[in-house]
N, C-alpha and C. Protein backbone atom coordinates (compact mmCIF):
# COMPACT_ATOMS: atom_id res chain seq x y z
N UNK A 1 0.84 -1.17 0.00
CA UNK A 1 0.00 0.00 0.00
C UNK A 1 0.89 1.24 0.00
N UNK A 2 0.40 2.29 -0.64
CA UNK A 2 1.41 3.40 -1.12
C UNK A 2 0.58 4.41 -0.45
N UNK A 3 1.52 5.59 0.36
CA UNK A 3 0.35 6.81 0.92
C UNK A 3 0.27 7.58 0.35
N UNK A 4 -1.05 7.74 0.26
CA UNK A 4 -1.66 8.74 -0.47
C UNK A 4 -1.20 10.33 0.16
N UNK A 5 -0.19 10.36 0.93
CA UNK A 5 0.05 11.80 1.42
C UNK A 5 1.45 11.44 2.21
N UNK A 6 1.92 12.71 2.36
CA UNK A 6 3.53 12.63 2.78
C UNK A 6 3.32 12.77 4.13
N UNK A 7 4.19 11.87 5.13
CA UNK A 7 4.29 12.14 6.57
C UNK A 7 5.63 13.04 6.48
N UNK A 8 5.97 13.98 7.34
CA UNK A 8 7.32 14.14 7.65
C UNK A 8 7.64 14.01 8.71
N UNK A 9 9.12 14.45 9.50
CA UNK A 9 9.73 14.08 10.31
C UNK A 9 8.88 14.48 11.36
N UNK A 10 7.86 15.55 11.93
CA UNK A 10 7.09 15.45 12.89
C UNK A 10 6.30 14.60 12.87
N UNK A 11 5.55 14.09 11.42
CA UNK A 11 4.46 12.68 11.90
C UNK A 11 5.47 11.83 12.48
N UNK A 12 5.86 11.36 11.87
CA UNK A 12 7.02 10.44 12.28
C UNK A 12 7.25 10.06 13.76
N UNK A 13 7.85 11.33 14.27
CA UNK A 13 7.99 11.72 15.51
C UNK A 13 6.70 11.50 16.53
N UNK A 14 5.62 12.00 16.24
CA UNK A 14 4.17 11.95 17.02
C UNK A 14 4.09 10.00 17.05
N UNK A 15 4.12 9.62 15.72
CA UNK A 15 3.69 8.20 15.43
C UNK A 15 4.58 6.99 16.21
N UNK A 16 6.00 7.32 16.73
CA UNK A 16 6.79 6.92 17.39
C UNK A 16 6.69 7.01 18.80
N UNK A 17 6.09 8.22 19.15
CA UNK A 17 5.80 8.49 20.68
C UNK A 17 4.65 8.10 21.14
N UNK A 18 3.65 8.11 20.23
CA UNK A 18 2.02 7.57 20.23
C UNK A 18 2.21 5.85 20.36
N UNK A 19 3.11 5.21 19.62
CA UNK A 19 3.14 3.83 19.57
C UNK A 19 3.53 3.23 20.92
N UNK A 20 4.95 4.04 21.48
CA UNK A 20 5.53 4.01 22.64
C UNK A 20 4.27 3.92 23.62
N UNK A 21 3.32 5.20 23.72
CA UNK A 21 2.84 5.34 24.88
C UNK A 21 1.33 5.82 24.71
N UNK A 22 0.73 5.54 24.15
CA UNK A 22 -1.05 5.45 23.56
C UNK A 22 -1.51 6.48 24.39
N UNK A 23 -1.12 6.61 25.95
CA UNK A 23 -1.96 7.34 26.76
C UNK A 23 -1.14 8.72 27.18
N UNK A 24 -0.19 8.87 26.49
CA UNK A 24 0.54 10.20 26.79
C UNK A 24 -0.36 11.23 26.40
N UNK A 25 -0.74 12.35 27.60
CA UNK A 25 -1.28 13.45 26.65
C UNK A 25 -0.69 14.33 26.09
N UNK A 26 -1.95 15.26 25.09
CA UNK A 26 -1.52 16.16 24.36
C UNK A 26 -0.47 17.13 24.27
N UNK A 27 -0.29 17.34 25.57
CA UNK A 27 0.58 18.35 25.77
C UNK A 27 1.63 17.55 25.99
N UNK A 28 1.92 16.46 26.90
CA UNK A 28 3.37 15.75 26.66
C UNK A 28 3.36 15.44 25.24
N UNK A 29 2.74 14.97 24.38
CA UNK A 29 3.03 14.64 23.11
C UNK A 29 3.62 15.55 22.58
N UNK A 30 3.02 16.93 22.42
CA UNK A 30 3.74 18.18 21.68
C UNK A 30 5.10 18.41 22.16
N UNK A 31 5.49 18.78 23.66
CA UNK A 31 6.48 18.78 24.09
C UNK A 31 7.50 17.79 23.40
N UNK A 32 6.79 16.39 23.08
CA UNK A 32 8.09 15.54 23.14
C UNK A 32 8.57 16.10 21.56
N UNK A 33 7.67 15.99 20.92
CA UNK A 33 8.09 16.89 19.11
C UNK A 33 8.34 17.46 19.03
N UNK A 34 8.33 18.90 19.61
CA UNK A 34 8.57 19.88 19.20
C UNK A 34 7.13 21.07 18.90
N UNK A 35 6.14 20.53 19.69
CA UNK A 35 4.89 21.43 18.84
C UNK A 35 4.29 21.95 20.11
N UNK A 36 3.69 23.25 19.97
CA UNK A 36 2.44 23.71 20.64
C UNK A 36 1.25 22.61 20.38
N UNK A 37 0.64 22.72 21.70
CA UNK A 37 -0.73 21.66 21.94
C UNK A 37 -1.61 21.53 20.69
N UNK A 38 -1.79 22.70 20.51
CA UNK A 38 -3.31 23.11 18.81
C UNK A 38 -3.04 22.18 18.18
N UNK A 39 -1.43 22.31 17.25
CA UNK A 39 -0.98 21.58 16.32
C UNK A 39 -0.71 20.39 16.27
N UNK A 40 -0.36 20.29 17.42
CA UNK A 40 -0.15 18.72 18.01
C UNK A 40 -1.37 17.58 17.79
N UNK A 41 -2.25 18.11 18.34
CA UNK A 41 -3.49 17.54 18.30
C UNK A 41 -4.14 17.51 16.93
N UNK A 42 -4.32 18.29 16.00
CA UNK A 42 -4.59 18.64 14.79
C UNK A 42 -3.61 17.57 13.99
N UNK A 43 -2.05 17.22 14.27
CA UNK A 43 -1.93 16.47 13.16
C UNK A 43 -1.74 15.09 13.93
N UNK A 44 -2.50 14.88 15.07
CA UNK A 44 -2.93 13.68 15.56
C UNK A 44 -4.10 13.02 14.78
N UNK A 45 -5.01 14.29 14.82
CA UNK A 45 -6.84 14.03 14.27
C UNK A 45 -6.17 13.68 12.97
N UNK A 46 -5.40 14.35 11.91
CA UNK A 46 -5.44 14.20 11.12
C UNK A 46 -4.79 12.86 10.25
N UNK A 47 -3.74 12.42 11.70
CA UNK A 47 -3.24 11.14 11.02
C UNK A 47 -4.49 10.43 11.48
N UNK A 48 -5.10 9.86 12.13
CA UNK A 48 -6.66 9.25 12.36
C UNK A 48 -7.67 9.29 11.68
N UNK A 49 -8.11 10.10 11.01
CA UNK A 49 -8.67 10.24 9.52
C UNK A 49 -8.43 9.81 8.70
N UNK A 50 -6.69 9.23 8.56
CA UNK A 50 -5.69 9.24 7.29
C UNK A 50 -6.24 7.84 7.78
N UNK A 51 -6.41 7.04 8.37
CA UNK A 51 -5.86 5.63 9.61
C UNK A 51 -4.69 5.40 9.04
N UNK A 52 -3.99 6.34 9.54
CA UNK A 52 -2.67 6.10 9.90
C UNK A 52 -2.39 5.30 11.41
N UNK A 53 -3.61 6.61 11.96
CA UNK A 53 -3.60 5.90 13.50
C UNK A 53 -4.94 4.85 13.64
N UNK A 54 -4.49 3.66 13.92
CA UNK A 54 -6.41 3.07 13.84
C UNK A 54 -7.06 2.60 14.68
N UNK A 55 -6.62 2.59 15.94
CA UNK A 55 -7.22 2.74 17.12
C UNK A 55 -6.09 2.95 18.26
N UNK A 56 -6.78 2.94 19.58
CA UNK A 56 -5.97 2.61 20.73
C UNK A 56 -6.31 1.62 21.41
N UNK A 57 -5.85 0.93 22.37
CA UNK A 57 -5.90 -0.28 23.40
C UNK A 57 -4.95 -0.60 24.50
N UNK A 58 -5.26 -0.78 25.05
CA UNK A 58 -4.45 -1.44 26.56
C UNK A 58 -3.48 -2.50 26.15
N UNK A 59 -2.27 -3.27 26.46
CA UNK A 59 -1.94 -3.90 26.58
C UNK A 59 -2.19 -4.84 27.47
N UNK A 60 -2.74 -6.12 27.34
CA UNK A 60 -2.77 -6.42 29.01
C UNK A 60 -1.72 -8.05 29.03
N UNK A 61 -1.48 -8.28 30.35
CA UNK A 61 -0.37 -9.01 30.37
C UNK A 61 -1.46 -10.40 30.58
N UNK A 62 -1.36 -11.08 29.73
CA UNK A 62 -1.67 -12.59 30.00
C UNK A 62 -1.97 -13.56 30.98
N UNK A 63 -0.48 -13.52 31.64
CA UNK A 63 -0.28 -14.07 32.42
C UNK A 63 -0.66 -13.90 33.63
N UNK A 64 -0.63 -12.72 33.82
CA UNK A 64 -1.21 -11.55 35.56
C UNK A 64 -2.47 -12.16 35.50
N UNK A 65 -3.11 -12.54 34.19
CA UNK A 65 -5.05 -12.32 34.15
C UNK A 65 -4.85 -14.01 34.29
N UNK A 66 -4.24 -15.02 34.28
CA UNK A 66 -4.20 -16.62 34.26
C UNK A 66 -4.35 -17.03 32.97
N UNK A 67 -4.30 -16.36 31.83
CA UNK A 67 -4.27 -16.96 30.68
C UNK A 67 -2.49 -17.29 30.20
N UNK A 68 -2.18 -18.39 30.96
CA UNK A 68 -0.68 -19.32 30.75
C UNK A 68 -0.21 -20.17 29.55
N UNK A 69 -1.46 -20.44 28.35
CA UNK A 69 -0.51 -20.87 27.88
C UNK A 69 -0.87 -20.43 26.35
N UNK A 70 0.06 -20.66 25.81
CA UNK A 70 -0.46 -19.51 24.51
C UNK A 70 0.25 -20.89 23.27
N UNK A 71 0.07 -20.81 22.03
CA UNK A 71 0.27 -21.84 20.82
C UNK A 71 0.40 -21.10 19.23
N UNK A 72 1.01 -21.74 18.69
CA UNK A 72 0.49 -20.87 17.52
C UNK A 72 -0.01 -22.25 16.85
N UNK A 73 -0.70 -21.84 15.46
CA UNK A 73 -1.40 -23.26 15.06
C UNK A 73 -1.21 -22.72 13.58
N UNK A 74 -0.77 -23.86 13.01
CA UNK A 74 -0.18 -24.10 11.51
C UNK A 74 -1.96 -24.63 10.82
N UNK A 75 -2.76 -24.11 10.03
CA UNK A 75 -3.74 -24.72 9.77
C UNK A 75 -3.58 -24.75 8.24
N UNK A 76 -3.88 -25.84 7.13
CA UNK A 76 -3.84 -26.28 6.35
C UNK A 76 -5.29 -26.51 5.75
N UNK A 77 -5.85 -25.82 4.85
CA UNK A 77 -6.88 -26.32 4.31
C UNK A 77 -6.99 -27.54 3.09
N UNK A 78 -8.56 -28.22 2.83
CA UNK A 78 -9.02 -28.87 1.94
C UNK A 78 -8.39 -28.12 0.63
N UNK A 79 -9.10 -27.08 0.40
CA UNK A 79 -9.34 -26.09 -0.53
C UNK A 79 -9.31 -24.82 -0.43
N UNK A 80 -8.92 -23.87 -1.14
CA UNK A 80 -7.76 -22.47 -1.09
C UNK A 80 -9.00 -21.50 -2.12
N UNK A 81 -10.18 -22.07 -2.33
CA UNK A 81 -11.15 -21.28 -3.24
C UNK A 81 -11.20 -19.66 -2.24
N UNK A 82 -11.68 -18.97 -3.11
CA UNK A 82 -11.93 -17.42 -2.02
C UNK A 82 -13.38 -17.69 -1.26
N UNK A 83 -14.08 -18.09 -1.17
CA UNK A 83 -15.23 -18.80 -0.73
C UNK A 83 -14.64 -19.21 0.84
N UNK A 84 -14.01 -20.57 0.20
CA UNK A 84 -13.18 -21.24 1.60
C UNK A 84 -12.91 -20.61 2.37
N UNK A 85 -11.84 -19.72 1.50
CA UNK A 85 -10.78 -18.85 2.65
C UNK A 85 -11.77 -17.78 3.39
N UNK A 86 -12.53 -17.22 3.04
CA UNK A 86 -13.75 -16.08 3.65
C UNK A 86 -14.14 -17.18 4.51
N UNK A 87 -14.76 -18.39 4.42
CA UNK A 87 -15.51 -18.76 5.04
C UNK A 87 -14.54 -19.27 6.78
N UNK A 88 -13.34 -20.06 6.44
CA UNK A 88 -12.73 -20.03 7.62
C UNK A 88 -12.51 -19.21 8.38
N UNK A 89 -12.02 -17.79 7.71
CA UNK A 89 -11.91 -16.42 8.34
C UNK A 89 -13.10 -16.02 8.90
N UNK A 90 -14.23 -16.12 8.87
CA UNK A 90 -15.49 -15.93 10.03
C UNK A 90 -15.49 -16.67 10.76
N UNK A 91 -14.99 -18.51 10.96
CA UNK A 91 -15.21 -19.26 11.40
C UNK A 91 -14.16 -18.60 13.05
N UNK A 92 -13.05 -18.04 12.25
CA UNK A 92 -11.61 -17.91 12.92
C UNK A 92 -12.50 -16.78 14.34
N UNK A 93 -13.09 -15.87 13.55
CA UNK A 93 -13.14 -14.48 14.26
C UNK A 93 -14.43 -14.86 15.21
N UNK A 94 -14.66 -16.12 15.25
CA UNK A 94 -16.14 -16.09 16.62
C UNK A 94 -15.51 -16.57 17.33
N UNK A 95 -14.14 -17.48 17.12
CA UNK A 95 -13.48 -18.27 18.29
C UNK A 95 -12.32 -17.37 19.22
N UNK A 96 -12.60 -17.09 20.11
CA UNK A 96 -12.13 -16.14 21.21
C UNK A 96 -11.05 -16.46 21.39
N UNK A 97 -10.26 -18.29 21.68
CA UNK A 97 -9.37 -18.05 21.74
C UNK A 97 -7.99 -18.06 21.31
N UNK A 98 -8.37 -17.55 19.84
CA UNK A 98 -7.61 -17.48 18.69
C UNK A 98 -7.82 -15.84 18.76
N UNK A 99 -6.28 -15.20 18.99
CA UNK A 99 -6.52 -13.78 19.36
C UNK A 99 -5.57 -13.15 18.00
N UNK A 100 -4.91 -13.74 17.05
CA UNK A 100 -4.67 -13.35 16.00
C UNK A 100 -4.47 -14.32 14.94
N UNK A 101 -4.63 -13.75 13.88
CA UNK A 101 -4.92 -14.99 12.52
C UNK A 101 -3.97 -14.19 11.54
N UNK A 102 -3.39 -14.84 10.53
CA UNK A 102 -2.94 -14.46 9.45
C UNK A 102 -3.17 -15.63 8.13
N UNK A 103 -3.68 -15.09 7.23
CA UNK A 103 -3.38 -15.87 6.06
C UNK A 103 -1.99 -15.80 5.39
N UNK A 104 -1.15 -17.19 5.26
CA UNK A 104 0.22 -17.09 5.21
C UNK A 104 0.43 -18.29 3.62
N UNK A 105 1.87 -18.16 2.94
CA UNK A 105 2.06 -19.07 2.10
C UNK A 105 2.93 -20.01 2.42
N UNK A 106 3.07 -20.65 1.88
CA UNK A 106 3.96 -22.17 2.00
C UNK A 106 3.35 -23.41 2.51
N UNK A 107 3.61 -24.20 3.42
CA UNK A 107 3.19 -25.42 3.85
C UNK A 107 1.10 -25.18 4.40
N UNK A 108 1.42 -23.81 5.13
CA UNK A 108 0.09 -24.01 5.52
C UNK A 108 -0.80 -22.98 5.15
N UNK A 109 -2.09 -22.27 5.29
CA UNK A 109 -2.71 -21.51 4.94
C UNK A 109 -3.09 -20.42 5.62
N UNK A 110 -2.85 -20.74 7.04
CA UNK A 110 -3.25 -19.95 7.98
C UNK A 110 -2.40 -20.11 9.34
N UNK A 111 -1.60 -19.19 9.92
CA UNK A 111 -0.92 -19.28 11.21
C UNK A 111 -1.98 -18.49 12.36
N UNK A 112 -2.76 -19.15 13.41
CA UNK A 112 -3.27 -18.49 14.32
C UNK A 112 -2.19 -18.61 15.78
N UNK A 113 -2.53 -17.11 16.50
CA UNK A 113 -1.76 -17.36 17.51
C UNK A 113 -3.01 -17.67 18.44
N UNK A 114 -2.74 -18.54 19.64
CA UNK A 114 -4.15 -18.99 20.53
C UNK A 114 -3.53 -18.91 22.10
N UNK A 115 -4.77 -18.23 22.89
CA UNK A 115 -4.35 -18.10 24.31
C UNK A 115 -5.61 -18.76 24.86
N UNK A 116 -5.20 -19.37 26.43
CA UNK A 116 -6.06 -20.22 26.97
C UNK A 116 -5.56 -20.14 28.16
N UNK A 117 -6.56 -20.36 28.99
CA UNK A 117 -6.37 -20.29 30.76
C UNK A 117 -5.20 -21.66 31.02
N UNK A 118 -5.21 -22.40 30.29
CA UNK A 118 -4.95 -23.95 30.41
C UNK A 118 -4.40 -24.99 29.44
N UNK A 119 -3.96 -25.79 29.53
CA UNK A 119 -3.76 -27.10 28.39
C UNK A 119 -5.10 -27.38 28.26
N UNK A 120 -5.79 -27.66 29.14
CA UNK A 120 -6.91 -28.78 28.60
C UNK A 120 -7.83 -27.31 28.26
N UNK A 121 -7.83 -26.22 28.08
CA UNK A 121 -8.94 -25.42 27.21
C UNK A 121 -8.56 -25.38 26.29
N UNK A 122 -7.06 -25.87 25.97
CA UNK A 122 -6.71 -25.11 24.22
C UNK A 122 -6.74 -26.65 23.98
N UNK A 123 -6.34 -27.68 24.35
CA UNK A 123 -6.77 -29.53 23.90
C UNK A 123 -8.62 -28.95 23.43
N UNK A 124 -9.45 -28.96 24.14
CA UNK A 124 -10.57 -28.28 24.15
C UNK A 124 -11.22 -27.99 22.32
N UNK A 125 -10.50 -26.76 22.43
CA UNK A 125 -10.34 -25.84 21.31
C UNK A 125 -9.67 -26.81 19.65
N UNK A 126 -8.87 -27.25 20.44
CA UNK A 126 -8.31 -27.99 18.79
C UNK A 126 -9.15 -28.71 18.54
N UNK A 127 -9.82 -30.15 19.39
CA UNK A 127 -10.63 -31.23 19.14
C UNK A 127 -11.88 -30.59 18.68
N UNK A 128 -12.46 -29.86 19.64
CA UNK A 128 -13.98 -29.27 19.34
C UNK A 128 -13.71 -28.32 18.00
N UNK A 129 -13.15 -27.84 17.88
CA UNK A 129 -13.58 -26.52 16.92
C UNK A 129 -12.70 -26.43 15.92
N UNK A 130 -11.53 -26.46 16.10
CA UNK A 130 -10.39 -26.24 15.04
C UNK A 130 -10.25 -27.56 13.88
N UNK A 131 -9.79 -28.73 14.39
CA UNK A 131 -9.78 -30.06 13.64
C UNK A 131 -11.22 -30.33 13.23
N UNK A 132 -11.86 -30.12 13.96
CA UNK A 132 -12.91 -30.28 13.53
C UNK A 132 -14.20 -29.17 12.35
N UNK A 133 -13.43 -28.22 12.15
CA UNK A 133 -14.42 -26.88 11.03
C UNK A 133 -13.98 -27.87 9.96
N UNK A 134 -15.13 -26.77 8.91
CA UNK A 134 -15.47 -27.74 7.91
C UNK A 134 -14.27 -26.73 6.81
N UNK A 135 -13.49 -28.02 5.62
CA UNK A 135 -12.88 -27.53 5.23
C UNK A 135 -11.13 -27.68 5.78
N UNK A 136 -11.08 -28.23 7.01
CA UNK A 136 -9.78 -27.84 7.67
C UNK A 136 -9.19 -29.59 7.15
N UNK A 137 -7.81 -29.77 6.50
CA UNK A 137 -6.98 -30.54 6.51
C UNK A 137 -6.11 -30.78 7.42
N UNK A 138 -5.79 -29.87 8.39
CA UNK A 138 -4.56 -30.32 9.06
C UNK A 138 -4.23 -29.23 10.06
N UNK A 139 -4.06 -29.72 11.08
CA UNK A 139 -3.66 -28.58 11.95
C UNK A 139 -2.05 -28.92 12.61
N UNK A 140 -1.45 -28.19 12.43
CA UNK A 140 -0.05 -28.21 13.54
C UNK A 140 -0.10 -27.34 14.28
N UNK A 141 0.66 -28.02 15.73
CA UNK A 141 0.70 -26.89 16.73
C UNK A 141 1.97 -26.87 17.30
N UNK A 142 1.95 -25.70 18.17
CA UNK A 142 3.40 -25.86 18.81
C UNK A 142 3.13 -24.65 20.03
N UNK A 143 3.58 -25.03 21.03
CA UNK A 143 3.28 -24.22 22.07
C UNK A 143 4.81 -23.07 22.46
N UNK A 144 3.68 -21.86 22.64
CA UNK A 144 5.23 -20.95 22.77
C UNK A 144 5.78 -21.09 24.84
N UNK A 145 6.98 -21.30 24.30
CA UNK A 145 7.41 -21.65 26.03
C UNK A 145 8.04 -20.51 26.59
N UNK A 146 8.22 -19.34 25.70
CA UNK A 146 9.04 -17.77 26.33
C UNK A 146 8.47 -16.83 25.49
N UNK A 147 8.62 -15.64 25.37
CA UNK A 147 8.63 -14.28 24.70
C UNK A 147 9.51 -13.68 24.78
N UNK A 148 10.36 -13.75 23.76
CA UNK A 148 11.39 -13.12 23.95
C UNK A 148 11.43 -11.87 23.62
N UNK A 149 10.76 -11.73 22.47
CA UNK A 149 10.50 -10.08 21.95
C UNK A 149 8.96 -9.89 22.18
N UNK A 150 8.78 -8.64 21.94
CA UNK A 150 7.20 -8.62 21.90
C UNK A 150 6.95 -6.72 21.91
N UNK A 151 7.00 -6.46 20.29
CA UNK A 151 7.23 -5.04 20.30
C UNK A 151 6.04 -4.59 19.02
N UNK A 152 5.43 -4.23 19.47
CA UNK A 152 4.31 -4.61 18.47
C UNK A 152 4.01 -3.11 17.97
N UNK A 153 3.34 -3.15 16.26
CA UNK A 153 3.33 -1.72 15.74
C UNK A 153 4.25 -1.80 14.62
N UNK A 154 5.20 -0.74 13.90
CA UNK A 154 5.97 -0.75 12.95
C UNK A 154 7.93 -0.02 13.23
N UNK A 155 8.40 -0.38 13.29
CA UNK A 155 9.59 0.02 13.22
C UNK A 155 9.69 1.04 12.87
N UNK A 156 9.83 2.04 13.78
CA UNK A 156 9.94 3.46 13.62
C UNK A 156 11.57 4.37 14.39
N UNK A 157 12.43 4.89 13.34
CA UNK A 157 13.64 5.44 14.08
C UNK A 157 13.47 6.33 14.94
């Protein structure tokens, strides 16, 4: 995707400090750029319009809340029709605890990442719902045992 409009080194700057810290206000934001509050805010609204910016949210830690064990899942379909693929992708977005999906190439079709209070809710989850949707060939899994990184957003200098 190509932008339809030029950021410069102050978006830049706002979009780097906004990613850092979602809840900084206006006036620390300007401070940290270089801007009076007005402007600050103005080319906040305006990257948000652009969705440059496309929402905000909390981070919350997983683990603090008892959700311990997390997986990613290699899923492999029957059939790759656009039909299919729409149709798994609704199937994906009612199941809660599949908290991100990507449609991917090579061996499989779809990498979901999955969080669960437990082993036996995400055992649960594969038997009932996942191996079992209609359409699904194959599921691999693999459970993540650390986080080593976890920096989420776009690489910004």
């Amino acid at each position: 995707m190509t932008l339809s409009f030029n950021l410069d080194a102050t978006d830049w700057k706002i979009l780097r400090e906004l990613q850092r810290d979602g809840r900084i206000t206006n006036v620390d934001l300007a401070g940290r750029v270089g801007l009076s509050p007005p402007p600050c805010l103005r080319r906040v609204q305006a990257l948000e319009r652009a969705g440059v910016i496309s929402g905000y949210r909390a981070l919350l830690d997983a683990g603090v809340l008892g959700f311990d064990v997390r997986m990613f899942a290699f899923v492999g379909l029957k059939r790759q029709a656009d039909s299919e693929l729409r149709g798994f992708e609704a199937l994906v977005a009612q199941w809660p605890l599949v908290r991100e999906a990507y449609a991917i190439s090579g061996e499989a079709d779809f990498l979901l990442k999955c969080v669960a209070r437990d082993l036996n809710a995400l055992q649960d989850f594969i038997i009932r719902d996942l191996t079992a949707a209609p359409n699904v060939e194959n599921v691999k899994t693999t459970l993540i045992l650390r986080v080593s990184k976890y920096e989420p957003g776009v690489p910004i200098p």
